[in-house]
Protein backbone atom coordinates (compact mmCIF):
# COMPACT_ATOMS: atom_id res chain seq x y z
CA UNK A 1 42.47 56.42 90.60
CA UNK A 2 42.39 52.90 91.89
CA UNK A 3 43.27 51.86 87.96
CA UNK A 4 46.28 53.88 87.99
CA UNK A 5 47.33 52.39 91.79
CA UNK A 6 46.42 48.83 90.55
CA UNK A 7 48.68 49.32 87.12
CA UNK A 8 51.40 50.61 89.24
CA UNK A 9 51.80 48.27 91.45
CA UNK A 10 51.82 45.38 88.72
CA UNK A 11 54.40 47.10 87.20
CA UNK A 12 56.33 47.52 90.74
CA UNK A 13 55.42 43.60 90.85
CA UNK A 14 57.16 42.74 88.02
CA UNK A 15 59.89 44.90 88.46
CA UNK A 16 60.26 43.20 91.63
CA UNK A 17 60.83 40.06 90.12
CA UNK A 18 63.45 41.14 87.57
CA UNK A 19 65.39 42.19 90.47
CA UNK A 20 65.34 39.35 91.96
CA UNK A 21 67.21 37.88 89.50
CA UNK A 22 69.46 40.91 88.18
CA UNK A 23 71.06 42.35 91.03
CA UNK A 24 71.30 45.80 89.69
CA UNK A 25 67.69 46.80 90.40
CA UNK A 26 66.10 45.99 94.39
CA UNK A 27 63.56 43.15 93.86
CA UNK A 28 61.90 43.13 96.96
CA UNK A 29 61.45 46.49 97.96
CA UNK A 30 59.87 46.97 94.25
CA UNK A 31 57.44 44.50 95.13
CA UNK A 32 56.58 45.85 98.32
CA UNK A 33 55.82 48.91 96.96
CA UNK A 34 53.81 46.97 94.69
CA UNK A 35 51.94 46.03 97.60
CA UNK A 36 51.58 49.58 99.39
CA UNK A 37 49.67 50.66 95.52
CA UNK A 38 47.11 48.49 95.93
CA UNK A 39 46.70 48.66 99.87
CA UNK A 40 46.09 52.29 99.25
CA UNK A 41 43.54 51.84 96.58
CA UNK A 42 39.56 52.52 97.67
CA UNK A 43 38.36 48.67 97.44
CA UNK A 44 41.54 46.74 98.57
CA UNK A 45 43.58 46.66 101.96
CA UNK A 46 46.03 44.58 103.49
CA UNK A 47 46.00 43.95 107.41
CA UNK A 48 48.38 46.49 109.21
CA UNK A 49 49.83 43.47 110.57
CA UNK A 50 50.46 41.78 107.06
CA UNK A 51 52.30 44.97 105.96
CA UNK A 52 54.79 45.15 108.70
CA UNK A 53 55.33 41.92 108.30
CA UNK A 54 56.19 41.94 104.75
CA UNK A 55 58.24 45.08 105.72
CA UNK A 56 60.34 43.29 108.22
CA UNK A 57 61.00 40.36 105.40
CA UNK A 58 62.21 42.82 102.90
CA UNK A 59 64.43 44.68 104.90
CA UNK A 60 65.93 41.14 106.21
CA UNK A 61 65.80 39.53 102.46
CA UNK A 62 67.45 42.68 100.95
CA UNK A 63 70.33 43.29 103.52
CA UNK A 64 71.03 39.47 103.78
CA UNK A 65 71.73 39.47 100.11
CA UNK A 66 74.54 41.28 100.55
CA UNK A 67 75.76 39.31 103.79
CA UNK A 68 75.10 35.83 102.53
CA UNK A 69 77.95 35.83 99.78
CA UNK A 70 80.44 37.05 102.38
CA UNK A 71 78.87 34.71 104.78
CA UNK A 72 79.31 31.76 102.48
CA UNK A 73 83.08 32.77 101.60
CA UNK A 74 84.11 32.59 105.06
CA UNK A 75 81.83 29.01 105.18
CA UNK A 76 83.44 27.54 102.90
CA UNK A 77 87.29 28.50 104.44
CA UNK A 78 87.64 32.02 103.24
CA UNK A 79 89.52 34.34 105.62
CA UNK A 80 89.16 38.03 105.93
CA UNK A 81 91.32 38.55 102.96
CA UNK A 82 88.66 35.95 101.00
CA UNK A 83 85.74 37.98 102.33
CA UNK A 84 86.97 41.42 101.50
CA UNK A 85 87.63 40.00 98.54
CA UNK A 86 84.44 38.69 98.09
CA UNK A 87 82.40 41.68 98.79
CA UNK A 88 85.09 44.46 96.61
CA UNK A 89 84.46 42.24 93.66
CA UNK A 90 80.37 42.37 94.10
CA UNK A 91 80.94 46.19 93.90
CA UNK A 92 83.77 46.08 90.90
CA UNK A 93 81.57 43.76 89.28
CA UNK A 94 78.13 46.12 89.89
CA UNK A 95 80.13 48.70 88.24
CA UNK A 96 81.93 47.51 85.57
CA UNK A 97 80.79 44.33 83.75
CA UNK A 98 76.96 44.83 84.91
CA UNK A 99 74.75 42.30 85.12
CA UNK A 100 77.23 39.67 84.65
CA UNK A 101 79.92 41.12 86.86
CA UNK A 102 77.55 40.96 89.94
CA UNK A 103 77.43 37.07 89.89
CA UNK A 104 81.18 36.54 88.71
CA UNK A 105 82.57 39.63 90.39
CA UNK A 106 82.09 37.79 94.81
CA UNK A 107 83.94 34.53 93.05
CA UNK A 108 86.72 36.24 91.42
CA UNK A 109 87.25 38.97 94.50
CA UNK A 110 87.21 35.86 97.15
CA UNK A 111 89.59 34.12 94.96
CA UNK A 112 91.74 36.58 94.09
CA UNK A 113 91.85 37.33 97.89
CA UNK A 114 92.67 34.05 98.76
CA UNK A 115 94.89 33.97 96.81
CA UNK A 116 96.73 37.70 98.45
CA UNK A 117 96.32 36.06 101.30
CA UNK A 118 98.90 33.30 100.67
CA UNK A 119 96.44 30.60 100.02
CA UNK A 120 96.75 27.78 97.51
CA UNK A 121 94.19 27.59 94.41
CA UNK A 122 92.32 25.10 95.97
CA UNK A 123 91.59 26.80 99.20
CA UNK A 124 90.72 29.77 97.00
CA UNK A 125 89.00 27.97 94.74
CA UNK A 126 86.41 26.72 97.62
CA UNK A 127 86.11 30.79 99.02
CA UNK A 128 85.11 31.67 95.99
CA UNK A 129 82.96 29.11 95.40
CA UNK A 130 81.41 29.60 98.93
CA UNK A 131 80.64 33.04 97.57
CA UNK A 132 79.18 32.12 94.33
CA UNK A 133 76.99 29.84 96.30
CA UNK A 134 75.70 32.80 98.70
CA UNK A 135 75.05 35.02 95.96
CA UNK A 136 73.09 32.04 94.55
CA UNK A 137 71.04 31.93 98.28
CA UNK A 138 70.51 35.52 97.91
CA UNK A 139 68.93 35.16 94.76
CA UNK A 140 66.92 32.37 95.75
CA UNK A 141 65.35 34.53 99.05
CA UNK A 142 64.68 37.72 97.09
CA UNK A 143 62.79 35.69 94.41
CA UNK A 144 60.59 33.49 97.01
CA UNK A 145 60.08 37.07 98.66
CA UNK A 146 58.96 39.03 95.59
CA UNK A 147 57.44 35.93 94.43
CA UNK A 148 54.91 35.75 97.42
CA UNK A 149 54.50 39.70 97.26
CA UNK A 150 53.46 38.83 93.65
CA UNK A 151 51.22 36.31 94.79
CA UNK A 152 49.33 37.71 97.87
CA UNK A 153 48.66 40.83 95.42
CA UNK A 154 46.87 38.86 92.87
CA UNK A 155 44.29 36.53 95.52
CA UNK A 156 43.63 40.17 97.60
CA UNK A 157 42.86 41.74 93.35
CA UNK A 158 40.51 38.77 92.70
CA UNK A 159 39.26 38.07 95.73
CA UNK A 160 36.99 40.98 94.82
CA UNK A 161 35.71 42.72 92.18
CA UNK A 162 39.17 42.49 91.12
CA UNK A 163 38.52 40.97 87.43
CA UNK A 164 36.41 43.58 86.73
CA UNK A 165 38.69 46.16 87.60
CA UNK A 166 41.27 45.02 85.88
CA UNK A 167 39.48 43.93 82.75
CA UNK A 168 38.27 48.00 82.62
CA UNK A 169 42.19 48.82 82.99
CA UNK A 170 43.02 46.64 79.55
């Protein structure tokens, strides 16, 4: 059974890590999970305090990635129109031109709020860009968080008899 937890929590692992990157799927609460597989193995176990931890950073990682952009619109000058704007065109863009339309969807909604809002291009310009640069933070977190999920993972596996384990898995 510990073969099957192991496997599964690689494969949580890496999904993880694509979602840290492509919006559409939840990186680090894939890689968490990742985490719980092999804590709940027979030979490996995290500290109770290490999971809660790592609980508490993906709950703040994941629902700051959907502040930050906003955050960043207003940051850089965007008004309420801006940041509306900002977070309808992450969910147009989730939904229509997916994956793509995640990263250009926050720029184009701040702008083309700003731009309702009576602002010039420029101004609008800078929201969106604001926004394109908090989606960029976002990503940023959620990869160093599924990144060090990844890692801690890997040094508990090997740590042990880890190798061996895995080497009977392949």
């Amino acid at each position: 059974m510990d073969i099957v937890l192991i496997a599964l929590g690689i494969i949580f692992l890496l999904l993880g890590i694509a979602g840290a990157i492509l919006p559409i799927i939840p990186g680090p609460p894939l890689s968490y999970i990742g985490l719980l597989l092999l804590h709940f193995t027979s030979r490996y176990s995290f500290d109770s305090n290490f999971l809660w931890i790592w609980a508490g950073v993906t709950v703040v990682v994941y629902v700051a990635d959907y502040i930050i952009p906003a955050w960043g619109t207003k940051k850089f000058g965007g008004s309420k129109k801006g940041v509306v704007g900002s977070i309808v065109g992450l969910i147009l863009g989730m939904i229509f031109f997916p994956p793509f339309g995640i990263i250009i969807g926050p720029f184009v909604g701040a702008f083309a709020g700003e731009l309702i809002a009576g602002k010039d291009q420029s101004t609008a310009f800078k929201a969106g860009l604001g926004s394109f640069i908090g989606f960029l933070t976002g990503t940023l977190l959620k990869l160093i968080a599924s990144g060090m999920m990844t890692w801690y993972f890997f040094v508990k596996l090997f740590e042990g008899k880890g190798v061996e384990v895995l080497a009977m898995a392949l």
